[in-house]
C-alpha atoms as a PDB file:
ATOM      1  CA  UNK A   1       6.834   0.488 -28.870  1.00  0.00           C
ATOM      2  CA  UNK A   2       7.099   1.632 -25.398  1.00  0.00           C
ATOM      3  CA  UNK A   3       4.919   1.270 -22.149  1.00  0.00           C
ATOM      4  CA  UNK A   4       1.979   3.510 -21.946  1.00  0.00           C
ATOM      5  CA  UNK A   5       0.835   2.315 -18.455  1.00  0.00           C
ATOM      6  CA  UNK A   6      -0.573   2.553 -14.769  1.00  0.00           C
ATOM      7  CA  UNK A   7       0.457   0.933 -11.710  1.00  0.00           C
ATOM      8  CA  UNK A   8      -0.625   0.689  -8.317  1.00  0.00           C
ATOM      9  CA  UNK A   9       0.396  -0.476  -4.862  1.00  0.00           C
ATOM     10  CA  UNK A  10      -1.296  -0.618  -1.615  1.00  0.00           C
ATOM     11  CA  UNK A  11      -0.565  -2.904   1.774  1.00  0.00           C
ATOM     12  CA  UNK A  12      -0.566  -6.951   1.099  1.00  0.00           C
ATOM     13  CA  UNK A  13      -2.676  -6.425   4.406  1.00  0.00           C
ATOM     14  CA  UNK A  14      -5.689  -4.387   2.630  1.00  0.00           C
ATOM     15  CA  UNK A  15      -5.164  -5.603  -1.172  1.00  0.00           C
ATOM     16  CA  UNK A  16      -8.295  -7.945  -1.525  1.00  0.00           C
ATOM     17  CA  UNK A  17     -10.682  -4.830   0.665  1.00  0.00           C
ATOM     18  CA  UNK A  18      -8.944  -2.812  -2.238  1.00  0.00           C
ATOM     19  CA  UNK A  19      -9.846  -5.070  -5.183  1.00  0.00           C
ATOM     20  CA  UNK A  20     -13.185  -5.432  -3.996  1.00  0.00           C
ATOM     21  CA  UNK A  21     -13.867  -1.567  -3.703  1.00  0.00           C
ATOM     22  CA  UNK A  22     -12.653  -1.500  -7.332  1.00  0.00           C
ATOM     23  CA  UNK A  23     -14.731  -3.882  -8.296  1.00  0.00           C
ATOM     24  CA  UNK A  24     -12.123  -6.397  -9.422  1.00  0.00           C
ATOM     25  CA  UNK A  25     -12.190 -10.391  -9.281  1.00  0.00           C
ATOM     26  CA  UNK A  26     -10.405 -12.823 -10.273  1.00  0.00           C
ATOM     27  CA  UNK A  27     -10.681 -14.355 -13.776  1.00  0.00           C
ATOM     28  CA  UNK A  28      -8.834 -17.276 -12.582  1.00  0.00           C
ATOM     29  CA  UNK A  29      -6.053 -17.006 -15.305  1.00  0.00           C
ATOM     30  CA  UNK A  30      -2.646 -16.270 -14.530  1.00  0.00           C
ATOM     31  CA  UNK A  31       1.113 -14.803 -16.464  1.00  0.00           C
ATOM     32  CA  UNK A  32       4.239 -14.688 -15.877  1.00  0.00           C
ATOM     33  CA  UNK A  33       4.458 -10.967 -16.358  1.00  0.00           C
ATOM     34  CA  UNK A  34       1.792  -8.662 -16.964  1.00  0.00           C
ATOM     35  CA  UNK A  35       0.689  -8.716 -20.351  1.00  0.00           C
ATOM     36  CA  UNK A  36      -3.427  -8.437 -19.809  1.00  0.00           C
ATOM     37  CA  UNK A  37      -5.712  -5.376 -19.199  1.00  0.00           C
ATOM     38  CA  UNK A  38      -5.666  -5.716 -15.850  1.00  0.00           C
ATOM     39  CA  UNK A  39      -3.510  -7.988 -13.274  1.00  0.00           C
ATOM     40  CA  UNK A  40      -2.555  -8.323  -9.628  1.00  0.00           C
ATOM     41  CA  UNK A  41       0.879  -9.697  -7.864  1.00  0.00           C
ATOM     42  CA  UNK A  42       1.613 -10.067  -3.980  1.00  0.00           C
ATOM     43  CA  UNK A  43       5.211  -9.053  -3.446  1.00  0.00           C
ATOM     44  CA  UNK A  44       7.208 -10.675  -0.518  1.00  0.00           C
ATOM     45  CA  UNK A  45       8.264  -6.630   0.225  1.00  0.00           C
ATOM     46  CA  UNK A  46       4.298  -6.631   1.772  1.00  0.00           C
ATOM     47  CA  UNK A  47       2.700  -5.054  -0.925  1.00  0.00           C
ATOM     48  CA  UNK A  48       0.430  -5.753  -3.407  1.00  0.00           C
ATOM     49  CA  UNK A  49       0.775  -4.574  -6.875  1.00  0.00           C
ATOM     50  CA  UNK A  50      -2.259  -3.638  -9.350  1.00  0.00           C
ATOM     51  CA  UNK A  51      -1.278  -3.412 -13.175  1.00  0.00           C
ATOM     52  CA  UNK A  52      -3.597  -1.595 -15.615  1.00  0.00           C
ATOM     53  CA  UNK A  53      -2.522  -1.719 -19.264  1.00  0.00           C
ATOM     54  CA  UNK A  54      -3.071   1.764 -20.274  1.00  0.00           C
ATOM     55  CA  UNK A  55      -1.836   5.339 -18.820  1.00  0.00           C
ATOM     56  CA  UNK A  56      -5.319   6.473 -18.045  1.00  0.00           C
ATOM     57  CA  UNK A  57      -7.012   4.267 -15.229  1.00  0.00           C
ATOM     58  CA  UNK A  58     -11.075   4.324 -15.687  1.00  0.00           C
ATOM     59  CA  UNK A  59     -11.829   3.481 -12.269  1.00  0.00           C
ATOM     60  CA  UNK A  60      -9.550   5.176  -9.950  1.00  0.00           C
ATOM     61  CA  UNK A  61     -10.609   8.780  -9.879  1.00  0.00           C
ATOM     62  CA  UNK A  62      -9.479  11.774  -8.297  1.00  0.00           C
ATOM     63  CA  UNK A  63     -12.331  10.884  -5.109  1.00  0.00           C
ATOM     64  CA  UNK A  64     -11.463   7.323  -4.729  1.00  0.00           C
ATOM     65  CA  UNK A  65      -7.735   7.730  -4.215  1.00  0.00           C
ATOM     66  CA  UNK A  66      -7.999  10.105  -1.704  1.00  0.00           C
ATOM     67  CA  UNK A  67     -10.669   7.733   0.004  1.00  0.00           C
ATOM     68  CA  UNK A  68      -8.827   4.589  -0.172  1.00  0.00           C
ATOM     69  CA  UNK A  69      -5.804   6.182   0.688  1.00  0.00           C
ATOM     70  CA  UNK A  70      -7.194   7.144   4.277  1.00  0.00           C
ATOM     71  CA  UNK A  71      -6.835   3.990   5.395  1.00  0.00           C
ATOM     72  CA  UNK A  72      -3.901   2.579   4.182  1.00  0.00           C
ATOM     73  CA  UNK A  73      -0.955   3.878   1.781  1.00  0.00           C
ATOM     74  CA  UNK A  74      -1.812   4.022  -2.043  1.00  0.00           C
ATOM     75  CA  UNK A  75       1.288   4.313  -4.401  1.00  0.00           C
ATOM     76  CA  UNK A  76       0.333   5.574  -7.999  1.00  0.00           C
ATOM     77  CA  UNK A  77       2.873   5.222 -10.739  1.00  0.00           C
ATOM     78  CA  UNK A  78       2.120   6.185 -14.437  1.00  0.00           C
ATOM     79  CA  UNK A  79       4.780   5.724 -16.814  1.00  0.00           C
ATOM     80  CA  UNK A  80       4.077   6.815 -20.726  1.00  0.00           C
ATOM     81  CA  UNK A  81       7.292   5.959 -22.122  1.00  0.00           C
ATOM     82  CA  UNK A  82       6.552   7.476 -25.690  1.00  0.00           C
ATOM     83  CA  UNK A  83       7.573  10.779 -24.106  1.00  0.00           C
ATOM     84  CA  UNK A  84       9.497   9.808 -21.856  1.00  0.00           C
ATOM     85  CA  UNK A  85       7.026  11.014 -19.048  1.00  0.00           C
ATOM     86  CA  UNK A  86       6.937   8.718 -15.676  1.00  0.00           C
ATOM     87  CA  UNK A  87       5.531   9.813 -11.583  1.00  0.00           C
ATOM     88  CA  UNK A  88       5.174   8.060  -8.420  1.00  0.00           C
ATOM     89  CA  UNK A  89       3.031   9.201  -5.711  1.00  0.00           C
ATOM     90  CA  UNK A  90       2.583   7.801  -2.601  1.00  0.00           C
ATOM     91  CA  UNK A  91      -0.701   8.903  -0.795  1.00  0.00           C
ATOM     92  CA  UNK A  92      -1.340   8.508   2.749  1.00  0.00           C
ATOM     93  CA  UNK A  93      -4.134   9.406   5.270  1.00  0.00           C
ATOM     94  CA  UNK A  94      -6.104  10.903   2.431  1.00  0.00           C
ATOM     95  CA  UNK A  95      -2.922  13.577   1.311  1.00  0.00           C
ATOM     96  CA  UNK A  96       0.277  13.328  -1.212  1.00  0.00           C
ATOM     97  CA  UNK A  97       2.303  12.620   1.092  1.00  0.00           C
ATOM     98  CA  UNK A  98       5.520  12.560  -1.916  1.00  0.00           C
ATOM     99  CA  UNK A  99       6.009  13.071  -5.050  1.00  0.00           C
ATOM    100  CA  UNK A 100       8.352  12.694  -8.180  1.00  0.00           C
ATOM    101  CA  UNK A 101       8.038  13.527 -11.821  1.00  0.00           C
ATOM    102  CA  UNK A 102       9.793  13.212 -15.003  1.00  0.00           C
ATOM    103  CA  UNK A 103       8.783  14.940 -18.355  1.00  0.00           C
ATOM    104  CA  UNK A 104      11.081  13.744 -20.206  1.00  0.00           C
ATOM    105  CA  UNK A 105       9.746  15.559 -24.089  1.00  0.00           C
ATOM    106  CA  UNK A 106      12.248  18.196 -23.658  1.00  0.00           C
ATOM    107  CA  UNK A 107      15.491  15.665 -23.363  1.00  0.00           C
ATOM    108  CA  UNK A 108      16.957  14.214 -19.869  1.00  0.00           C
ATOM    109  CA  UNK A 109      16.549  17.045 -17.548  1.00  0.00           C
ATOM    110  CA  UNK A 110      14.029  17.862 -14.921  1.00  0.00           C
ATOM    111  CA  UNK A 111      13.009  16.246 -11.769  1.00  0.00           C
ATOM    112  CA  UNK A 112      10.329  17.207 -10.116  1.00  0.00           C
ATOM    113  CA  UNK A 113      10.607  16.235  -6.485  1.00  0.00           C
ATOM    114  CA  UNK A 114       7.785  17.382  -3.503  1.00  0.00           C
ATOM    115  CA  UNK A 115       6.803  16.014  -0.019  1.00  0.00           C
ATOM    116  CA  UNK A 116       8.543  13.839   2.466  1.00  0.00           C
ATOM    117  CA  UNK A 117      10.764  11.541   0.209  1.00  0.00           C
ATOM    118  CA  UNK A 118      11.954   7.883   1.513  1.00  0.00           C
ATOM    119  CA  UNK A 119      15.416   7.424   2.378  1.00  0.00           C
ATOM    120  CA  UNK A 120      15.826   5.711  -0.657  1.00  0.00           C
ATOM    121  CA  UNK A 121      15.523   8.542  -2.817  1.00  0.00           C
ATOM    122  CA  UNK A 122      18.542  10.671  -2.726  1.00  0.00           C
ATOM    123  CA  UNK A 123      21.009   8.083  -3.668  1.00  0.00           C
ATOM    124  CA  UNK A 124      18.897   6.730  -6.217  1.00  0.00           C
ATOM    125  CA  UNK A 125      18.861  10.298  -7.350  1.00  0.00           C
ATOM    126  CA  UNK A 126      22.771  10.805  -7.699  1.00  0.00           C
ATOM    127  CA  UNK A 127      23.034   7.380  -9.541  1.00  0.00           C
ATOM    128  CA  UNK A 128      21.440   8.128 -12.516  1.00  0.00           C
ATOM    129  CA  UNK A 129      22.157  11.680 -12.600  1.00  0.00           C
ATOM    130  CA  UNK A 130      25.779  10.319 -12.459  1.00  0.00           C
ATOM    131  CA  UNK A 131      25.177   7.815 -15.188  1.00  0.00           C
ATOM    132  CA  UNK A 132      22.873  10.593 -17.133  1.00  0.00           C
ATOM    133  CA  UNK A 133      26.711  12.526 -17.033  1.00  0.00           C
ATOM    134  CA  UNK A 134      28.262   9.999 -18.086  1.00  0.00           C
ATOM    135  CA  UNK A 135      26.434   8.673 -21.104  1.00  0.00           C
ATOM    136  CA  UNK A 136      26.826  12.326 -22.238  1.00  0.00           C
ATOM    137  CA  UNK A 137      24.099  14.605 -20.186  1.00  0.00           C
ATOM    138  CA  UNK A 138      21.593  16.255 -21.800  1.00  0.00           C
ATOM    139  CA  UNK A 139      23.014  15.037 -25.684  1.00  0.00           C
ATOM    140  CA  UNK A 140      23.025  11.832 -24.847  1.00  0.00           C
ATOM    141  CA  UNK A 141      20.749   9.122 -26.192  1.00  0.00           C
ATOM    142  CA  UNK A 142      19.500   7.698 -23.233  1.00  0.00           C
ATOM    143  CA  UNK A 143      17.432   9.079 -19.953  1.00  0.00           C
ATOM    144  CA  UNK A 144      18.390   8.326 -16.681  1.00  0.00           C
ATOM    145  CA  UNK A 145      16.658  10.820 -15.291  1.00  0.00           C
ATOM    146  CA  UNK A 146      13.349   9.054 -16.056  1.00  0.00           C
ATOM    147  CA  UNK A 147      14.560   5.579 -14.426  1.00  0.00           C
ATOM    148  CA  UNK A 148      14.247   7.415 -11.179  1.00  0.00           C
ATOM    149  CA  UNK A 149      10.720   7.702 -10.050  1.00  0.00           C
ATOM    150  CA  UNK A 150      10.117   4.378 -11.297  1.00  0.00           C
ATOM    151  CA  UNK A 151      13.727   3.116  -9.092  1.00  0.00           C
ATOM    152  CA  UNK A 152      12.129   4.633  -6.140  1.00  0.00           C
ATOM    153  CA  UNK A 153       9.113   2.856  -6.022  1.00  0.00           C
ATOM    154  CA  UNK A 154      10.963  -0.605  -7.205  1.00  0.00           C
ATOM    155  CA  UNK A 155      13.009   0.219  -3.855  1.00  0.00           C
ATOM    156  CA  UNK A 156       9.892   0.032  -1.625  1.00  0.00           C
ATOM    157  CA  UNK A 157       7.974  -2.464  -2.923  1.00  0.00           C
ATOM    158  CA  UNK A 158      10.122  -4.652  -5.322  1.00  0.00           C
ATOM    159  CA  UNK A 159       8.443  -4.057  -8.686  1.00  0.00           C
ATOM    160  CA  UNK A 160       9.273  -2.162 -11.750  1.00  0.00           C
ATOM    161  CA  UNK A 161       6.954  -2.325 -14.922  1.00  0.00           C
ATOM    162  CA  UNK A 162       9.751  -3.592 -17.114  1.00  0.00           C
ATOM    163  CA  UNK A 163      12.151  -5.936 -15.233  1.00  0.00           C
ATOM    164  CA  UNK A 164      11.073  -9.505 -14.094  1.00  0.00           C
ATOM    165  CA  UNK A 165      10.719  -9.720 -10.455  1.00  0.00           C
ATOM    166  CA  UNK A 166      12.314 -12.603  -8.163  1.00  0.00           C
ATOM    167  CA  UNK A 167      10.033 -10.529  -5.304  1.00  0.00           C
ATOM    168  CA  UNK A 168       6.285 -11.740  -7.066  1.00  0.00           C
ATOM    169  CA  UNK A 169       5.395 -14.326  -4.980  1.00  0.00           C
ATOM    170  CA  UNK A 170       5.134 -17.635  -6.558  1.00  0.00           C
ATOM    171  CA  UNK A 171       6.427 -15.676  -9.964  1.00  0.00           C
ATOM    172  CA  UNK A 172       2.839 -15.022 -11.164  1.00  0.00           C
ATOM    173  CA  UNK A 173       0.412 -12.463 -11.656  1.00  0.00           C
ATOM    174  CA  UNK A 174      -3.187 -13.114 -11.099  1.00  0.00           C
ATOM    175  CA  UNK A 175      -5.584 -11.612 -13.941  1.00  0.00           C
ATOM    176  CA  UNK A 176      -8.497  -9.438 -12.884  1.00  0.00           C
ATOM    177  CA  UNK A 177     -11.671  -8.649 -14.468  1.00  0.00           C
ATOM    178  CA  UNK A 178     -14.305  -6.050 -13.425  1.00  0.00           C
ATOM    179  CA  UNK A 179     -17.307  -6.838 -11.943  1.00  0.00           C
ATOM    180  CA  UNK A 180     -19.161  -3.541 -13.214  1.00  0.00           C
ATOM    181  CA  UNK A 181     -17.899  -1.239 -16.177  1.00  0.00           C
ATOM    182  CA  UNK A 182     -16.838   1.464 -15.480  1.00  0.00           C
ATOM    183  CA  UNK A 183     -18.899   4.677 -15.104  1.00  0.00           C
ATOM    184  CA  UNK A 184     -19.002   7.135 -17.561  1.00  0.00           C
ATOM    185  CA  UNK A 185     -16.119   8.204 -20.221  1.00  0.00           C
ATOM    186  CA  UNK A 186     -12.103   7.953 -19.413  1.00  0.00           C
ATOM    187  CA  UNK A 187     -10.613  10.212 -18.312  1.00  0.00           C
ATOM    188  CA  UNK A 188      -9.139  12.919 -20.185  1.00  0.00           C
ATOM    189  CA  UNK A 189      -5.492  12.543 -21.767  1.00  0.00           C
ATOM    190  CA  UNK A 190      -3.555  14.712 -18.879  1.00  0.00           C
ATOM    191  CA  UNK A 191      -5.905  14.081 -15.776  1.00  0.00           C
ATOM    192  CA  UNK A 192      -3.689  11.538 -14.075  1.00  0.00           C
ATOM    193  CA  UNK A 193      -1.051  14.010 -14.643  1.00  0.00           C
ATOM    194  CA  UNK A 194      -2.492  17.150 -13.948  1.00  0.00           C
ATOM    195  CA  UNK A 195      -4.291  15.204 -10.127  1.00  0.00           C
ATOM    196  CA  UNK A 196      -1.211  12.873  -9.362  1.00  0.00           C
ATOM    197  CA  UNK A 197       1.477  15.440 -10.411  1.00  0.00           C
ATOM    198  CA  UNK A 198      -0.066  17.974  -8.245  1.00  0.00           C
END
């Protein structure tokens, strides 16, 4: 079927100040990988991972990720593997500080790639775009192009939505509920695009 999902990441340091602002406890339940709505993981990289099932997040709008972000980093990753369509963003002191894109609907081509990469990036880059070549380029069947936003944010803070993780401390996530719904409608299909891509 495909992942159709957000993910976030913020400082191990300011994860529970950045629950609570969200209004998110914990339900007490835990998993092995996430599988529920919404789910938390500390990763021994320092950083502290917050899954939400579904590509558009409720209750992280456009004003509260450029709030929470001036204190401490925010990394926003949104992956909608139906078409092939995956960012990362990391935002700091309130601005995108980087930023990479794949829309992948038109085949294995196209990288968007803005701000002040980490070091990380560039090889990660010329991997896949040498294994894209090698599979075949833009004919072939598979799209390496894609892994690489996702790669770069697995290179800073150990996770990637669909590998298991050796870095979740104590190999569980903890399941979160809200303590308040969320207020008014979801977003609109394409706002965590249109804001997080720029």
């Amino acid at each position: 079927m495909g992942y159709s999902i957000t993910w976030f990441a913020v400082p191990e340091a300011h994860a529970e100040s950045f629950l609570r602002k969200l209004d998110l406890v914990d339900s007490g339940k835990t998993e092995e990988f996430p599988d529920s709505l919404i789910s938390t993981a500390s990763m021994d990289t320092g950083w502290r991972v917050l899954w939400y099932d579904k590509y558009e997040c409720p209750f992280l709008d456009r004003e509260q990720v450029l709030e929470l972000s001036m204190s401490h980093d925010l990394l926003v990753c949104t992956v909608e593997e139906h078409c092939m369509d995956c960012a990362a963003t990391l935002w700091q002191a309130g601005r995108r500080l980087w930023h990479l894109h794949h829309d992948g609907s038109s085949g294995a081509k196209g990288l968007e790639a803005e701000g002040e990469l980490p070091g990380c990036f560039p090889a990660i880059r010329d991997e896949m775009e040498r294994e894209q070549v090698a599979a075949g380029g833009d004919k072939a069947g598979v799209d390496m192009i894609f892994e690489i936003p996702m790669r770069v944010a697995q290179a800073l803070t150990g996770f990637k939505h669909d590998q298991d993780s050796t870095q979740v401390v104590g190999g569980l996530f903890h399941v979160l509920t809200r303590t308040t719904p969320a207020a008014g409608a979801a977003p609109r299909r394409g706002f965590f695009r249109r804001f997080f891509g720029g």
